[in-house]
Structure formats: structure tokens, C-alpha cells
C-alpha atoms as a PDB file:
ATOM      1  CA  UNK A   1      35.625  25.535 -75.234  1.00  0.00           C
ATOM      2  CA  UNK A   2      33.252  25.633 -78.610  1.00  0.00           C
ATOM      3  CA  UNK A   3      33.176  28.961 -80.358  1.00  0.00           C
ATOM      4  CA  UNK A   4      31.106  30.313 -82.883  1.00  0.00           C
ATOM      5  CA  UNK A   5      32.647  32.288 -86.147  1.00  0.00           C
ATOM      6  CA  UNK A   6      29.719  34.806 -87.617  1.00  0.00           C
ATOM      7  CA  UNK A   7      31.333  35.789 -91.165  1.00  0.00           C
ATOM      8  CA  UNK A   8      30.446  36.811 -94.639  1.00  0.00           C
ATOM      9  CA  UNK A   9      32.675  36.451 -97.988  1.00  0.00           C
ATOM     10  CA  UNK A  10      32.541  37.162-101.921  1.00  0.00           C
ATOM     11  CA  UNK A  11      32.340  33.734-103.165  1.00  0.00           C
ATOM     12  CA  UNK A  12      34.049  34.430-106.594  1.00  0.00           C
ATOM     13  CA  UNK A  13      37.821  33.616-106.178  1.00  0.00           C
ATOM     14  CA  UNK A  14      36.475  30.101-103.918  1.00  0.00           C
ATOM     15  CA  UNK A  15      35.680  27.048-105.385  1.00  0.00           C
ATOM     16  CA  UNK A  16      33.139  26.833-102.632  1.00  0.00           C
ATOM     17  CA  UNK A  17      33.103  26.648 -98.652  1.00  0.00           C
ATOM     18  CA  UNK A  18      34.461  23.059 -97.951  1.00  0.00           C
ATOM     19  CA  UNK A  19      38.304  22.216 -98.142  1.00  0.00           C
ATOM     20  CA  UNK A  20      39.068  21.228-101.475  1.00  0.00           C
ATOM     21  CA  UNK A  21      42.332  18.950-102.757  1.00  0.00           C
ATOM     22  CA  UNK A  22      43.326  20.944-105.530  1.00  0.00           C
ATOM     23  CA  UNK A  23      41.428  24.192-105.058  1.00  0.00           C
ATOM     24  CA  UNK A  24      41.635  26.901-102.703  1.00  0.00           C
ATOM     25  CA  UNK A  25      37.973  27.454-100.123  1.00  0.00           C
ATOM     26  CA  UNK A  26      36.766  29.129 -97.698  1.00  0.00           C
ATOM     27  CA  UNK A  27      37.141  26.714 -95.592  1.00  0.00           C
ATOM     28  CA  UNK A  28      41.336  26.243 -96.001  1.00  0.00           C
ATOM     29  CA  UNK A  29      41.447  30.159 -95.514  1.00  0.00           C
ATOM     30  CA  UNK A  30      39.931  30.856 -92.600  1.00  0.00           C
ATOM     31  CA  UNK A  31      41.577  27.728 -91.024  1.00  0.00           C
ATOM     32  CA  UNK A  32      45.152  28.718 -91.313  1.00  0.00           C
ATOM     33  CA  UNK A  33      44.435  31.932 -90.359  1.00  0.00           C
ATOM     34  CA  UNK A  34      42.870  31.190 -87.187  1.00  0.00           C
ATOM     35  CA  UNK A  35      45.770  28.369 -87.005  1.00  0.00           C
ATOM     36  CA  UNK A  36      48.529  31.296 -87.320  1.00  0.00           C
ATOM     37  CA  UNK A  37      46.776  33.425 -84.895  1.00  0.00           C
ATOM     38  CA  UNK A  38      46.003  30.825 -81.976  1.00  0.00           C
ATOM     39  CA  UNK A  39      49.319  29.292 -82.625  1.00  0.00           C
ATOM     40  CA  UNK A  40      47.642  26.074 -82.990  1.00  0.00           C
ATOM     41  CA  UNK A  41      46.034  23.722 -85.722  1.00  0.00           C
ATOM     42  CA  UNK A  42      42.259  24.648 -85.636  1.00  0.00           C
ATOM     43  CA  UNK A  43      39.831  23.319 -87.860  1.00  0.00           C
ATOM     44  CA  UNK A  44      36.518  24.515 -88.399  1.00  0.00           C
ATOM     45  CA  UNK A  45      33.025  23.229 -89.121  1.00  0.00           C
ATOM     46  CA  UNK A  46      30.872  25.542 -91.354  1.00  0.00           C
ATOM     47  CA  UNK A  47      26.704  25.556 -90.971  1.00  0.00           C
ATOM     48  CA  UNK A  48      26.799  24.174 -94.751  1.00  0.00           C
ATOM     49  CA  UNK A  49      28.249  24.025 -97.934  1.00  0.00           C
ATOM     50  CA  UNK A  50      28.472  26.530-100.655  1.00  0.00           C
ATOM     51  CA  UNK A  51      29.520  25.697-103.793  1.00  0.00           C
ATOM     52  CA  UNK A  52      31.754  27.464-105.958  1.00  0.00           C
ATOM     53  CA  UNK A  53      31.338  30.981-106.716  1.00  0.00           C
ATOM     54  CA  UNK A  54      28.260  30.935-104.018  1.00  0.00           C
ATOM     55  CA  UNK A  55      28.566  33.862-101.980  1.00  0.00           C
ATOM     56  CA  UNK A  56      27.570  34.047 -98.092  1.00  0.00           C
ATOM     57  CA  UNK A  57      26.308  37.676 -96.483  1.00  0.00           C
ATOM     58  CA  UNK A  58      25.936  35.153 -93.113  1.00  0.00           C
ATOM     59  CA  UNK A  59      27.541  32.221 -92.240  1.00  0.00           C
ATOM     60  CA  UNK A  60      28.730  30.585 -89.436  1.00  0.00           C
ATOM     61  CA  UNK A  61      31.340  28.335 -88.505  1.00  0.00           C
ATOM     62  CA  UNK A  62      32.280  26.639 -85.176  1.00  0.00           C
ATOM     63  CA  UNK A  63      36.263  25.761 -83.515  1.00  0.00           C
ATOM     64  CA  UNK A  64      37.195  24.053 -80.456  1.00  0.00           C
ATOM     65  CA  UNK A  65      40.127  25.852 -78.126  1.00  0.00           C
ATOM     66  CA  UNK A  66      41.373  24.401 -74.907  1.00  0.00           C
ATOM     67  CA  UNK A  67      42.011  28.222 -73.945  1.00  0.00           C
ATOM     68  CA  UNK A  68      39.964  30.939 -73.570  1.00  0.00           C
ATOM     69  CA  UNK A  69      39.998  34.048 -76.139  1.00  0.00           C
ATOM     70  CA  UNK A  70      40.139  37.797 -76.346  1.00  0.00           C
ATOM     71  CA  UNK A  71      37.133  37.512 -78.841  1.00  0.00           C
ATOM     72  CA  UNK A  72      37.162  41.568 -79.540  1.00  0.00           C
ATOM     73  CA  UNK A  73      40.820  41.130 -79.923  1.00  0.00           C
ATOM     74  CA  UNK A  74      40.682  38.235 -82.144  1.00  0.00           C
ATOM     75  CA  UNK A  75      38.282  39.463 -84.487  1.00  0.00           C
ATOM     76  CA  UNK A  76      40.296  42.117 -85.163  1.00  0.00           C
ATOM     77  CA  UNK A  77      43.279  40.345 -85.850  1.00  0.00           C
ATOM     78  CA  UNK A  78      41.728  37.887 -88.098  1.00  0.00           C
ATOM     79  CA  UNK A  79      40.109  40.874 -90.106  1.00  0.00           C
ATOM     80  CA  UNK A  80      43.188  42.272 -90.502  1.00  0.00           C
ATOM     81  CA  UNK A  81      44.813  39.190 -91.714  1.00  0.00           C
ATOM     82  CA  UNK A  82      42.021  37.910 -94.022  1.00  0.00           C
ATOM     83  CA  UNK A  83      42.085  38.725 -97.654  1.00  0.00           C
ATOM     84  CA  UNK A  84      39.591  41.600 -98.290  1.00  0.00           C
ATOM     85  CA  UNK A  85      36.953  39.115 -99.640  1.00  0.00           C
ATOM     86  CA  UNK A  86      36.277  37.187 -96.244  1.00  0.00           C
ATOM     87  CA  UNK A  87      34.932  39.427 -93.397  1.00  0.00           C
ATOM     88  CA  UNK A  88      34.598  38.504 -89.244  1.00  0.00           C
ATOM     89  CA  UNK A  89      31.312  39.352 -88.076  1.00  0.00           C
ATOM     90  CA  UNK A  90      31.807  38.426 -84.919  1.00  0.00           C
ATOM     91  CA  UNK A  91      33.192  35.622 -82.310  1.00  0.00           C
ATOM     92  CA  UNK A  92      31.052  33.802 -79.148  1.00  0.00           C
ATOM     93  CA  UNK A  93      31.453  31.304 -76.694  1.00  0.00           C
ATOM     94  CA  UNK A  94      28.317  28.829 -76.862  1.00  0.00           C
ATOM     95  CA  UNK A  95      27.981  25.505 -75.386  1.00  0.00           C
ATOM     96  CA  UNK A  96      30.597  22.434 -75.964  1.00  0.00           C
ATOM     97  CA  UNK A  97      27.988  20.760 -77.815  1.00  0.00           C
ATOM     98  CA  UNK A  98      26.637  23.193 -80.253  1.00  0.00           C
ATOM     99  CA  UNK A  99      26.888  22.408 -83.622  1.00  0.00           C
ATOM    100  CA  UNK A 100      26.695  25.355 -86.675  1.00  0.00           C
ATOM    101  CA  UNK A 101      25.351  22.694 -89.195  1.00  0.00           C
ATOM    102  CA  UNK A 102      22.756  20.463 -86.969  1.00  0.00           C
ATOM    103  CA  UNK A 103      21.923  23.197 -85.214  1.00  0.00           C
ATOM    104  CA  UNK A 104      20.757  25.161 -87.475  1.00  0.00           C
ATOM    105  CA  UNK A 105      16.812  26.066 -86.878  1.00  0.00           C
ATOM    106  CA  UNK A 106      16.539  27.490 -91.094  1.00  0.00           C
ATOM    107  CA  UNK A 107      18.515  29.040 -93.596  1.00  0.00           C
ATOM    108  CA  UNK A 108      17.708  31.523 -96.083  1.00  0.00           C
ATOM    109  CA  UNK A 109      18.933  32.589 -99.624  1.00  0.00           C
ATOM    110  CA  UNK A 110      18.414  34.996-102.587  1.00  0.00           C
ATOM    111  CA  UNK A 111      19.046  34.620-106.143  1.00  0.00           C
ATOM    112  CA  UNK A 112      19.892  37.788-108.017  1.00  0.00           C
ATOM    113  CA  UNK A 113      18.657  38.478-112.058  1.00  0.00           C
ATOM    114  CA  UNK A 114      18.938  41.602-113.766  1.00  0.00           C
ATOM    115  CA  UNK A 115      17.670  41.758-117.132  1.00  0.00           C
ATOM    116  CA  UNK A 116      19.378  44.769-118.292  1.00  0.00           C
ATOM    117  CA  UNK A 117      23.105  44.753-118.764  1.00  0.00           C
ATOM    118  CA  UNK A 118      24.707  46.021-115.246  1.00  0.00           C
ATOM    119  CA  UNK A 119      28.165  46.182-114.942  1.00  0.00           C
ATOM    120  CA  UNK A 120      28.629  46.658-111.658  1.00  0.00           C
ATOM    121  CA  UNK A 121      26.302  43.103-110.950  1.00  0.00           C
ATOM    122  CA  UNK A 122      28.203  41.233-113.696  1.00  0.00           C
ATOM    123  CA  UNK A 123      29.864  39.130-111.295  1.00  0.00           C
ATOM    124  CA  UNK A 124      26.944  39.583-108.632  1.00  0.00           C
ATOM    125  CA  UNK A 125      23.600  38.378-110.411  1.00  0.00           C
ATOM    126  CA  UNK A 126      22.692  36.398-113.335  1.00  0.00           C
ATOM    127  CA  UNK A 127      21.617  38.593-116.550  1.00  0.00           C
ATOM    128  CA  UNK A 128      18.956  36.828-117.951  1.00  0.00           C
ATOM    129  CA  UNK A 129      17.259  39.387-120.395  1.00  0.00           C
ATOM    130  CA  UNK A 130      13.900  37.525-121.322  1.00  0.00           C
ATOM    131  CA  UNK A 131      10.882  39.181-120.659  1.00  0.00           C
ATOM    132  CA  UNK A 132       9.233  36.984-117.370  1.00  0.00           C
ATOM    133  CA  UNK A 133       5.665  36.766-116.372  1.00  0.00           C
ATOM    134  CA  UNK A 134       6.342  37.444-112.762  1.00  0.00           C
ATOM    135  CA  UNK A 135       3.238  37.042-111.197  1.00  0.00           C
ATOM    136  CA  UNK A 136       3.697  33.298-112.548  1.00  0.00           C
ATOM    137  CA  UNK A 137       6.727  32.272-111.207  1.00  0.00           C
ATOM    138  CA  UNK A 138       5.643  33.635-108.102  1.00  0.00           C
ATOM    139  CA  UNK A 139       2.483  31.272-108.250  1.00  0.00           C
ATOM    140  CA  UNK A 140       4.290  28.553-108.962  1.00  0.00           C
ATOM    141  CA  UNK A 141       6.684  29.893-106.151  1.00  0.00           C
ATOM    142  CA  UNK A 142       4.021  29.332-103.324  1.00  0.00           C
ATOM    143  CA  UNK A 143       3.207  25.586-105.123  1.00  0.00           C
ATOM    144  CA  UNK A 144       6.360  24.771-103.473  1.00  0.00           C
ATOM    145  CA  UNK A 145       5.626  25.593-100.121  1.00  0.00           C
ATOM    146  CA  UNK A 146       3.217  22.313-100.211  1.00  0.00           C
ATOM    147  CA  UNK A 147       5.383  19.762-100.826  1.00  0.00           C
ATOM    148  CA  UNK A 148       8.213  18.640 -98.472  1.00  0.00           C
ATOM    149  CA  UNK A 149       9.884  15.924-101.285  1.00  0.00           C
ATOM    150  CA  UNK A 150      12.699  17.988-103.727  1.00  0.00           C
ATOM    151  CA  UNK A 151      14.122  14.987-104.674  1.00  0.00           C
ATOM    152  CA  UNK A 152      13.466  16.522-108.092  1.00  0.00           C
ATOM    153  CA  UNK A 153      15.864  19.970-107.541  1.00  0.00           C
ATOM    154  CA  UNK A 154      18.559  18.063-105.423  1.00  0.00           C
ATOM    155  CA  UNK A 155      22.271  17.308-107.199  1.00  0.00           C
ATOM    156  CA  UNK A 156      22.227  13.586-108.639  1.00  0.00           C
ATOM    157  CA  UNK A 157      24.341  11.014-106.506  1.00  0.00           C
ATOM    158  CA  UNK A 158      24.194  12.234-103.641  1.00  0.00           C
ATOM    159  CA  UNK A 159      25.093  10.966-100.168  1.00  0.00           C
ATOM    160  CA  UNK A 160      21.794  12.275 -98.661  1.00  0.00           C
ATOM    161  CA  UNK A 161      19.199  10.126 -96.837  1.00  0.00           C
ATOM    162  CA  UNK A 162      16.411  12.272 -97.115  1.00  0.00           C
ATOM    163  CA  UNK A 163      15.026  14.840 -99.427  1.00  0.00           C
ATOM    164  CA  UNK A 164      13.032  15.911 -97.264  1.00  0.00           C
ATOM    165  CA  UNK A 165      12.890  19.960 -96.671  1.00  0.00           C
ATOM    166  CA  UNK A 166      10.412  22.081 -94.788  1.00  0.00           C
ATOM    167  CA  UNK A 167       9.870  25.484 -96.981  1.00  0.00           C
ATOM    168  CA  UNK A 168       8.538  28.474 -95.565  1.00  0.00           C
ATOM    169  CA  UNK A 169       9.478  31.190 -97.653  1.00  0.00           C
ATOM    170  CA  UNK A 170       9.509  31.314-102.085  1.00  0.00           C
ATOM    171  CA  UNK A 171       9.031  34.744-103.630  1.00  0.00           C
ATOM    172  CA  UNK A 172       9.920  36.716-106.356  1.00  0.00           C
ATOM    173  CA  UNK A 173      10.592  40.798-105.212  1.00  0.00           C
ATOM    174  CA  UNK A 174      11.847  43.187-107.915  1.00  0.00           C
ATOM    175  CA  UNK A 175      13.935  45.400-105.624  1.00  0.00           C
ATOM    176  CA  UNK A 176      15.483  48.190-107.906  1.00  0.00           C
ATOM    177  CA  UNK A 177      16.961  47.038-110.807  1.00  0.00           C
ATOM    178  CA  UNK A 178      17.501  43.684-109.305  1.00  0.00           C
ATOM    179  CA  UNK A 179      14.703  40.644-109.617  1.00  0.00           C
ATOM    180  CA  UNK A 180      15.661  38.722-105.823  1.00  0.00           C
ATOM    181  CA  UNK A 181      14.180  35.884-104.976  1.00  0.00           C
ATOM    182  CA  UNK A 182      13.704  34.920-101.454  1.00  0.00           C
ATOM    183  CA  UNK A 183      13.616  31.387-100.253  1.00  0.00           C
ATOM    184  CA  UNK A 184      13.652  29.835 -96.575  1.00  0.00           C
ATOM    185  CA  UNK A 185      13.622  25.943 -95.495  1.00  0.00           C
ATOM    186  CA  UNK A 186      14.920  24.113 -92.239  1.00  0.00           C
ATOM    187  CA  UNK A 187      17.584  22.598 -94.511  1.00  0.00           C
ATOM    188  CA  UNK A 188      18.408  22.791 -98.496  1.00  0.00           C
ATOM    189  CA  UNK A 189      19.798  19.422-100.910  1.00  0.00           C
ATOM    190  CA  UNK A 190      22.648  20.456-103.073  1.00  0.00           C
ATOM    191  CA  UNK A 191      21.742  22.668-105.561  1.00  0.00           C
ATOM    192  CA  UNK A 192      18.312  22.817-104.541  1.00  0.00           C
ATOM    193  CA  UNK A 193      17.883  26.530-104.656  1.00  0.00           C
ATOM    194  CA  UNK A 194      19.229  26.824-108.196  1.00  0.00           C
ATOM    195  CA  UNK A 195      17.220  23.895-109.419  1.00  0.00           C
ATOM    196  CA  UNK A 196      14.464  25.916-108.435  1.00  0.00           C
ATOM    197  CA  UNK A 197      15.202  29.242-109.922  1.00  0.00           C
ATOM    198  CA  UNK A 198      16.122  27.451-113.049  1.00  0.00           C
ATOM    199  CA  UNK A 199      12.227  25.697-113.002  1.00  0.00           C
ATOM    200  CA  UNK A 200      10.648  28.852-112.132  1.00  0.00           C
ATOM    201  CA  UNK A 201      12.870  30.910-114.932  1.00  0.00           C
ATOM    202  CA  UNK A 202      10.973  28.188-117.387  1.00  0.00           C
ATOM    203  CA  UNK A 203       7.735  29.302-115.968  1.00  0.00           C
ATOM    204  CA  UNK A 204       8.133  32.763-116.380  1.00  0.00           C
ATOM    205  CA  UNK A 205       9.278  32.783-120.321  1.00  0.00           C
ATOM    206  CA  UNK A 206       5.872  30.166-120.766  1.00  0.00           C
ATOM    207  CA  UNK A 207       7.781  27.059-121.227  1.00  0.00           C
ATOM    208  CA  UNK A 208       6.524  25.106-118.621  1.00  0.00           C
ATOM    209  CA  UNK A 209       3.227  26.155-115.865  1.00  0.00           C
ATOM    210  CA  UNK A 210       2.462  26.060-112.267  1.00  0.00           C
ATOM    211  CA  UNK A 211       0.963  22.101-113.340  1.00  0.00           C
ATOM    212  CA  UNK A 212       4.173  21.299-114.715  1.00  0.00           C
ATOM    213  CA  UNK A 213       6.069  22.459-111.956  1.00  0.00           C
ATOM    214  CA  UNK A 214       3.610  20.209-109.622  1.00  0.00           C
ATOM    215  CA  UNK A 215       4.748  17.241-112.167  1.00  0.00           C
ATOM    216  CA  UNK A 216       7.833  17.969-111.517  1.00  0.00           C
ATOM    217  CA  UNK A 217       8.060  17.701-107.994  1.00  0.00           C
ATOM    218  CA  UNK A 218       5.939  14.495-107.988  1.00  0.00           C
ATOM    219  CA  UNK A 219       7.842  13.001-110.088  1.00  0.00           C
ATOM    220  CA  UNK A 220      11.094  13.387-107.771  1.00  0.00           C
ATOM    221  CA  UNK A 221      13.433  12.955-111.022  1.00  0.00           C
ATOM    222  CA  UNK A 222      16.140  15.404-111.590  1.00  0.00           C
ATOM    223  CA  UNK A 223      16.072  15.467-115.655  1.00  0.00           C
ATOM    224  CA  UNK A 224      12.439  17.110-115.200  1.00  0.00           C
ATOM    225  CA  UNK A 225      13.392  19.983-113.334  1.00  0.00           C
ATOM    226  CA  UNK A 226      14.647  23.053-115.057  1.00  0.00           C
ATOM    227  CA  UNK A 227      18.704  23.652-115.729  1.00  0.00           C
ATOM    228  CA  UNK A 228      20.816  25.214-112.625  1.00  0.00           C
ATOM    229  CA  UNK A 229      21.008  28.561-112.770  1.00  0.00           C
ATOM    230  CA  UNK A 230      24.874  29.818-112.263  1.00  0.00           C
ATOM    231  CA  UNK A 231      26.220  29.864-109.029  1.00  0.00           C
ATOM    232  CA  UNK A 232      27.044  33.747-108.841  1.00  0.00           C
ATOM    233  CA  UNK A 233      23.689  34.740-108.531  1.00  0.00           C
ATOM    234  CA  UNK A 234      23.463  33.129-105.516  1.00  0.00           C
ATOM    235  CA  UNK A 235      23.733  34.198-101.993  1.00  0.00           C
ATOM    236  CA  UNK A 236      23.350  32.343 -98.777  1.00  0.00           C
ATOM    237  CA  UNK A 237      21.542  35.609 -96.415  1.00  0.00           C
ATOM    238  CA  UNK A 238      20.841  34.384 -93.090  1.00  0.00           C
ATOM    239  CA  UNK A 239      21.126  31.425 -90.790  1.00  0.00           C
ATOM    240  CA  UNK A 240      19.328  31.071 -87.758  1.00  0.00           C
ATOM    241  CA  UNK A 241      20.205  29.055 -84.105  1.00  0.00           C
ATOM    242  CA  UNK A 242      18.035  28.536 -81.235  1.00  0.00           C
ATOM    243  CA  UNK A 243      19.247  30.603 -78.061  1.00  0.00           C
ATOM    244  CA  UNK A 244      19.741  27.732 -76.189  1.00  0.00           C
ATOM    245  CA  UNK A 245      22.966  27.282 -78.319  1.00  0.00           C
ATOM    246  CA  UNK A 246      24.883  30.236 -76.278  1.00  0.00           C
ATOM    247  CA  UNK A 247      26.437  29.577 -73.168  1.00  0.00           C
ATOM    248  CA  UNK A 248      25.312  31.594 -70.226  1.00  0.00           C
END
């Protein structure tokens, strides 16, 4: 029987999601602890990869179990066990071939700036105290949504075969104190969303323009694009599954 893990985690302490040799994830965690609990080696697949420092407020993972669980019960347990960083949203029974990662219909993320010094986000959004011409970045923000070739925002040597992405969500909201910005796509390249921000930062000090930023793209080379922004400003926000996944 396939089940799916909904969680959430503070990406800071994890040198991303995915099992690492030399470096504790996400991942390695939540593996032995559902190992020690079920009494069994499980190993999970996650709906993507985070890198390090990324933090997730929904993400998903799927396991395999021959028998079948208490999930109320096992939630419980696992949130109990968990450090205080990694949080079990919930646990369901879907169908033996439903996948977390290539079954996932779109995924969404925000990047956080603040631009006056916060204490309580210095570990939670990038403080980036230039004045930005937001109504600029945002332009350039919808330029994005038509093109489907990042190429140009997507980590070099990589094991990819397309770059490919469908977009249907890039703005800029100033919620509060905190500058968010939204983005949605079928799928992301590594990177890809802080590539962006980085490219759309240069666009709202005036270094580059909305034609640049079209340049860019076209131009599908990495050393165009704008520097990556760091990682914990980042947050991967939703991921979403066709119902068809869940078994009846």
C-alpha cells in the first residue's frame, strides 16, 4: 500500500530535502523516523527537491508499507518524535501507483525581502535594502508568463532534458513589512525561482529592463541572468495533485 506524507519544515539546519553523504536532510530524518516507528526500513520519495536552507510550508512525500496503518495514530507519533523543525500534516492512503513528484499537477513558491532590518525575518527573508521600482519588476514579472524556455534561470550542468516550464503565476505583493513574491509553474529547473528573483531584483534598482529581461530568456544562457538570490528567502507554499491520485 502507497501512502502519502503532507508535511512542512524550517529549512535552516538542512542542507536541503534529498539524502545527502556527508550532510544531514530532510529526507534522512523523516526516513529513520518512520523506519523506527513501522519497525521497518522505509524510504521515501519527496514531490521535489529543495536545496539547502529552502524551507517548505507544503510538501509531500510518498512510502510503500505491506501493512496497513493507524494514520491518526501515526501522525502523532511521528510528530512527537520529529525534531521541532519538521511538522506532519497529515497521512493518506492513495493508489499503488501515485507518484508525489510526477504527479504533481503545479507547485508554487514565495520569495521573502524586507528592506528594513527585521530581526525576527533574519533567518526568514532576504534584506535587501535598495530602493525597488516595483511596478517594474512586476512588468517584467508577467514577461515571463510568455515564454515556456528558462534555460536561462536553470542551475548549469544539469541532468535535465527539458527546460521547458509552464508559468502561470509571477507577482510582486508587499504584504506588511514583507515584499513576497508569488510564482506558480507545472514544474521548476534548479534554482529557477531564485534566478528569477535575482533578474527581477536587477530590474527594480534600474540595472537591467523588462527588454533585457526578454534578452535574457531568449538567449537561454545562464551568465545573462541575474545572481541567485540566497536560499532562505525561499519557501516552497503549495503543491497540488489531481484527485484521481486518492484511493477510494
Amino acid at each position: 500500500m502507497r501512502y502519502f506524507l503532507e508535511l512542512s519544515y524550517n529549512g535552516r539546519h538542512y542542507h536541503g530535502w534529498q539524502n545527502q553523504p556527508n550532510a544531514i536532510s530532510v529526507q534522512e530524518v523523516l526516513e529513520n523516523a518512520l523506519s523506527i516507528l513501522l519497525r521497518k526500513e522505509i524510504s521515501i520519495m519527496g514531490a521535489g527537491r529543495t536545496d539547502s536552507g529552502v524551507h517548505a510550508k507544503q510538501m509531500y512525500a510518498h512510502f510503500d508499507t505491506e501493512e496497513e496503518i493507524n494514520r491518526v495514530e501515526l501522525i502523532y507519533k511521528l510528530n512527537s518524535f520529529l525534531p521541532t523543525d519538521i511538522s506532519i500534516k497529515d497521512i493518506f492512503l492513495v493508489k499503488d501507483d501515485a507518484h508525489t513528484r510526477f504527479d504533481a499537477v503545479a507547485r508554487s513558491y514565495e520569495y521573502w525581502i524586507v528592506q528594513e532590518k527585521n530581526p525576527f525575518l533574519t533567518d526568514y527573508a532576504y534584506y535587501f535594502k535598495t530602493v525597488l521600482d516595483i511596478g517594474a519588476m512586476n512588468e517584467a514579472a508577467a514577461e515571463l508568463l510568455n515564454h515556456k524556455d528558462f534555460q536561462c534561470f536553470s542551475k548549469s550542468n544539469t541532468d535535465v532534458k527539458t527546460y521547458l516550464c509552464d508559468l502561470k503565476k509571477a507577482v510582486w505583493v508587499q504584504e506588511k513589512e514583507t515584499l513576497v513574491f508569488h510564482i506558480t509553474a507545472d514544474r521548476f529547473l534548479r534554482n529557477m525561482v531564485r534566478a528569477i528573483v535575482g533578474t527581477l531584483l536587477d530590474v527594480g534598482i534600474g540595472k537591467s529592463n523588462l527588454h533585457d529581461v526578454k534578452q535574457i530568456i531568449e538567449s537561454k544562457s545562464r551568465s545573462k541572468a541575474g545572481a541567485s538570490v540566497p536560499a532562505h528567502g525561499l519557501y516552497l507554499t503549495e503543491v497540488t495533485y489531481p484527485d484521481t491520485i486518492q484511493r477510494n
